[in-house]
PDB file of N, CA and C in Angstrom:
ATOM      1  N   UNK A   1     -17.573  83.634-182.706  1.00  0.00           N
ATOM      2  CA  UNK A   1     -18.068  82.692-181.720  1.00  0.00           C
ATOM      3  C   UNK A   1     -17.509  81.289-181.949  1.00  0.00           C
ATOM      4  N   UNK A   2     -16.619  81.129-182.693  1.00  0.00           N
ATOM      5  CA  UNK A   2     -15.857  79.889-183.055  1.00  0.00           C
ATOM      6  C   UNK A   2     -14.683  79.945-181.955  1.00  0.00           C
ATOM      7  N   UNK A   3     -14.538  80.746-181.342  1.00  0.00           N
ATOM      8  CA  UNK A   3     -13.433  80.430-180.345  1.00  0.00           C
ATOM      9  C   UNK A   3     -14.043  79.430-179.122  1.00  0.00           C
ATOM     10  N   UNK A   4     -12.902  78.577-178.594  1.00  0.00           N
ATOM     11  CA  UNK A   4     -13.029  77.294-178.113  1.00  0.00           C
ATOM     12  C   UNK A   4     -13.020  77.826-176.766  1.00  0.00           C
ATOM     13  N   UNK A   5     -13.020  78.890-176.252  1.00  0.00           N
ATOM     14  CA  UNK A   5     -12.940  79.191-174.836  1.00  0.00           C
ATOM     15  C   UNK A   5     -14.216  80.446-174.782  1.00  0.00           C
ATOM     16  N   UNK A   6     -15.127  80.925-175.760  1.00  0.00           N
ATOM     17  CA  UNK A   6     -16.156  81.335-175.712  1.00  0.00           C
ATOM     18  C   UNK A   6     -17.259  81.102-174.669  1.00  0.00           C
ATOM     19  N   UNK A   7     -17.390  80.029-173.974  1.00  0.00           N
ATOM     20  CA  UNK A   7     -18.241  79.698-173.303  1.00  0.00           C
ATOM     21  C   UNK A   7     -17.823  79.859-171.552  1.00  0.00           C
ATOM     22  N   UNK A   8     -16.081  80.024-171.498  1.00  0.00           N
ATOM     23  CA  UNK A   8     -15.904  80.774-169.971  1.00  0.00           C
ATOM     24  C   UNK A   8     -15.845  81.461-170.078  1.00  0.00           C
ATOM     25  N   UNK A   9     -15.357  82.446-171.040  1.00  0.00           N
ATOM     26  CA  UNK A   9     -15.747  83.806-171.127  1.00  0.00           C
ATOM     27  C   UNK A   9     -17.009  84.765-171.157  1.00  0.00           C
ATOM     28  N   UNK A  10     -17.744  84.025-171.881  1.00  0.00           N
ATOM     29  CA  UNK A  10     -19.150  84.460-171.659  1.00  0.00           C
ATOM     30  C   UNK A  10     -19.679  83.952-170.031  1.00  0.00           C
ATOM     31  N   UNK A  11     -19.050  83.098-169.656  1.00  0.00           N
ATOM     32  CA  UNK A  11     -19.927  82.455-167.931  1.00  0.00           C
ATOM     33  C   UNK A  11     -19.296  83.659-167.036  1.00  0.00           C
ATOM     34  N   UNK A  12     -17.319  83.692-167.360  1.00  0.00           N
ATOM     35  CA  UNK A  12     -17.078  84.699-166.695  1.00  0.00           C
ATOM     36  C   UNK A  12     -17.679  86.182-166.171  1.00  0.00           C
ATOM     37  N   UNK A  13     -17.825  86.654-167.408  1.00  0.00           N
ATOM     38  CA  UNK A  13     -18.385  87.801-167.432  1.00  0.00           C
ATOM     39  C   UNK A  13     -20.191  88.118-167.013  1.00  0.00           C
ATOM     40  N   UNK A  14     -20.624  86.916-167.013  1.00  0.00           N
ATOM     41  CA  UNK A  14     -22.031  86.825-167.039  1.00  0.00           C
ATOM     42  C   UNK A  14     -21.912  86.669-165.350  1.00  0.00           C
ATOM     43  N   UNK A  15     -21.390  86.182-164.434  1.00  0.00           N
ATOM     44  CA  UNK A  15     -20.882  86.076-163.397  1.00  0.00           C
ATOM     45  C   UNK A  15     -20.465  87.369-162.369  1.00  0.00           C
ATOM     46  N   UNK A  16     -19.663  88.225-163.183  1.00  0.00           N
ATOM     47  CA  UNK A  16     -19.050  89.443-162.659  1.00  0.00           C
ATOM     48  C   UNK A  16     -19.942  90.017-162.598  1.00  0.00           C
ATOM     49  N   UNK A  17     -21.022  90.171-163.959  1.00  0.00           N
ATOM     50  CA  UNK A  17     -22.218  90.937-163.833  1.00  0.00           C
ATOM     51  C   UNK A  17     -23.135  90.988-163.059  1.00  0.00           C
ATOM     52  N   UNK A  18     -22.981  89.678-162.491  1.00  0.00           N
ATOM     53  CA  UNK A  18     -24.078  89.110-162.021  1.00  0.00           C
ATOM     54  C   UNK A  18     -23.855  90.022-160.211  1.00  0.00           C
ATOM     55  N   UNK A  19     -22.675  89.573-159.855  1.00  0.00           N
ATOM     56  CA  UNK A  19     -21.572  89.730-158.367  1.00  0.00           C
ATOM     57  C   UNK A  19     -22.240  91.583-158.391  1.00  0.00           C
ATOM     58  N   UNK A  20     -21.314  92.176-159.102  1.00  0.00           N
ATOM     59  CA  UNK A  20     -21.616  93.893-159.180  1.00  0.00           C
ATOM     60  C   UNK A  20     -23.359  93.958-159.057  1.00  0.00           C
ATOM     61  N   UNK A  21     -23.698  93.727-160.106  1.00  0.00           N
ATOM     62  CA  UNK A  21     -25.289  94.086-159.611  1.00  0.00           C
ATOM     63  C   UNK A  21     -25.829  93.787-158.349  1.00  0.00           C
ATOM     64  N   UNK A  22     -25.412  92.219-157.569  1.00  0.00           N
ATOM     65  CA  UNK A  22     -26.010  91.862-156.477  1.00  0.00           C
ATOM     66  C   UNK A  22     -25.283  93.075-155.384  1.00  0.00           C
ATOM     67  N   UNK A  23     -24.221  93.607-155.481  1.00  0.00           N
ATOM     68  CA  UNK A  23     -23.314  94.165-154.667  1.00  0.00           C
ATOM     69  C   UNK A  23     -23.852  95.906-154.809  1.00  0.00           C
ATOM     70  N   UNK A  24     -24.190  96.297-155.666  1.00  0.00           N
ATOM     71  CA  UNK A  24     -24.992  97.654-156.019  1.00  0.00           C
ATOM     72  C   UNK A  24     -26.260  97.661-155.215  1.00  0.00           C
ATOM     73  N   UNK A  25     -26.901  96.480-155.709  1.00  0.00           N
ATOM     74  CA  UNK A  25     -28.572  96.185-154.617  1.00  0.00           C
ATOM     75  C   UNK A  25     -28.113  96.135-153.510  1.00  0.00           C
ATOM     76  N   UNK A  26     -27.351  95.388-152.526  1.00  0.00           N
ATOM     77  CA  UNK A  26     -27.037  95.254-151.411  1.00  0.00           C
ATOM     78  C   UNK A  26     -26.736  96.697-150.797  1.00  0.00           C
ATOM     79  N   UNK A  27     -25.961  97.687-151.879  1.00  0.00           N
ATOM     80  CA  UNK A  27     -25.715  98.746-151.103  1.00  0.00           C
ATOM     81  C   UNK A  27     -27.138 100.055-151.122  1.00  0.00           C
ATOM     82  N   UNK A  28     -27.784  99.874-152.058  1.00  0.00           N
ATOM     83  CA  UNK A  28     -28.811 100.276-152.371  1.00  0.00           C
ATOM     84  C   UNK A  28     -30.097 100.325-151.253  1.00  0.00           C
ATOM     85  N   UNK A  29     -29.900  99.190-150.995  1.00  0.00           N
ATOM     86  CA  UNK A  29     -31.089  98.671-149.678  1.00  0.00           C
ATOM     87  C   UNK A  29     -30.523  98.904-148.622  1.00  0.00           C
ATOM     88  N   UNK A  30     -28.954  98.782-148.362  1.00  0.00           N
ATOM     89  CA  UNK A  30     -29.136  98.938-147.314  1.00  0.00           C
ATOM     90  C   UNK A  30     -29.107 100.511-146.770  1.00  0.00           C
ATOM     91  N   UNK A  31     -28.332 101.274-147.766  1.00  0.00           N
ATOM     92  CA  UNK A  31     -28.302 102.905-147.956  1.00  0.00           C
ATOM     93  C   UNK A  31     -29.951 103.538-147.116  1.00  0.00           C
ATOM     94  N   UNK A  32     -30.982 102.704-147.922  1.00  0.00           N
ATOM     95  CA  UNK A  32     -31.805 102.849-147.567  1.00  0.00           C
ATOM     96  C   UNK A  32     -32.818 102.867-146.045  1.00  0.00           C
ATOM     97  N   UNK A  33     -31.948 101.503-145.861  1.00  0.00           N
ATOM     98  CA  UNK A  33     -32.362 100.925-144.444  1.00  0.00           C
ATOM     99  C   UNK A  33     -31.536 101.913-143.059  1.00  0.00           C
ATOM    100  N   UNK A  34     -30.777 102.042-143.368  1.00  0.00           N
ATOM    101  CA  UNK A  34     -29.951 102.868-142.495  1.00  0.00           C
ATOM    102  C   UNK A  34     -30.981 105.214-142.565  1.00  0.00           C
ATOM    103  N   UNK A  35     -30.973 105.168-144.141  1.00  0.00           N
ATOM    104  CA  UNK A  35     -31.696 106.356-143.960  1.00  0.00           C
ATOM    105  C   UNK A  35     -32.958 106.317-143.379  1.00  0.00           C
ATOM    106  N   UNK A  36     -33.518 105.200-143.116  1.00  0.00           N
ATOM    107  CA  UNK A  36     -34.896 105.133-142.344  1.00  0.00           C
ATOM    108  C   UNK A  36     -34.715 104.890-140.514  1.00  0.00           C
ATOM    109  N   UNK A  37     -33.445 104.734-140.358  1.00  0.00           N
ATOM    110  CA  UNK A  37     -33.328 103.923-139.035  1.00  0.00           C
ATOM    111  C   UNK A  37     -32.841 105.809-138.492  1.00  0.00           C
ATOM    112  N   UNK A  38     -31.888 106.090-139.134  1.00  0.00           N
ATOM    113  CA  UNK A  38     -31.378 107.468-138.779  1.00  0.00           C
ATOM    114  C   UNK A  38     -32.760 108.480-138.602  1.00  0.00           C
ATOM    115  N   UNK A  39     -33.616 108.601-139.760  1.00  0.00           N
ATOM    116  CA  UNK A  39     -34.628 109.731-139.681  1.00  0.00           C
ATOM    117  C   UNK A  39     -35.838 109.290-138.556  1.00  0.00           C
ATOM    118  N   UNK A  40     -35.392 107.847-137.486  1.00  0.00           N
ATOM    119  CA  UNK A  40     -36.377 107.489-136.425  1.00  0.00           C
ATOM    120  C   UNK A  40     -35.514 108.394-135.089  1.00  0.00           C
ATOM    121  N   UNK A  41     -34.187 108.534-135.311  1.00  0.00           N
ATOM    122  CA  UNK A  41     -33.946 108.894-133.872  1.00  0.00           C
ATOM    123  C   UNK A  41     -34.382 110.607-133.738  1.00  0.00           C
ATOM    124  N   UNK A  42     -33.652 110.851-133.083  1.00  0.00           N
ATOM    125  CA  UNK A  42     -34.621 111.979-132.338  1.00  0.00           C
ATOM    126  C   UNK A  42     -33.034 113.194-132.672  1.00  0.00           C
ATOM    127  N   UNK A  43     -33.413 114.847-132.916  1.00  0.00           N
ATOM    128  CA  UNK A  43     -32.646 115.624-133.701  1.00  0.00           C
ATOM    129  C   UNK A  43     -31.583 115.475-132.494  1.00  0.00           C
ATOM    130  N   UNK A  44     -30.083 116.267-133.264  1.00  0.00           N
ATOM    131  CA  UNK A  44     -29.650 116.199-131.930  1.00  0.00           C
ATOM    132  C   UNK A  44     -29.455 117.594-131.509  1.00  0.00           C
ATOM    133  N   UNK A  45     -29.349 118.060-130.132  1.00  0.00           N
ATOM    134  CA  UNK A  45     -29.058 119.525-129.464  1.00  0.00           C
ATOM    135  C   UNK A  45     -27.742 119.653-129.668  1.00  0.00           C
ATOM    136  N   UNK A  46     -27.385 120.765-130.343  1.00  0.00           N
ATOM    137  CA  UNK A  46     -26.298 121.532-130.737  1.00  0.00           C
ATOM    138  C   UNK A  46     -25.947 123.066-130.105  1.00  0.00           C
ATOM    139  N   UNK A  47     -26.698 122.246-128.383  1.00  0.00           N
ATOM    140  CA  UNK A  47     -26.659 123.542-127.841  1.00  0.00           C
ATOM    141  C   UNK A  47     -25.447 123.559-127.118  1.00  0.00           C
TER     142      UNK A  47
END
């Protein structure tokens, strides 16, 4: 931890982590939101 560039590297990465997780939730919810909007419409005839 004596390296002089320790502290963008740690922001960097604390950052990326940060981006991916918000970007996982985003797909998460909306995965979700869409499987609730789909199971409202009505089946379809495959006649």
């Amino acid at each position: 931890m004596n390296d002089p560039h320790f502290a963008f590297i740690f922001a960097s990465y604390a950052i990326s982590g940060a981006v991916i997780g918000l970007l996982v939730a985003w797909t998460v919810l909306d995965y979700r939101q869409l499987r609730a909007a789909l199971s409202r419409l009505p089946p379809r005839d495959e006649g």
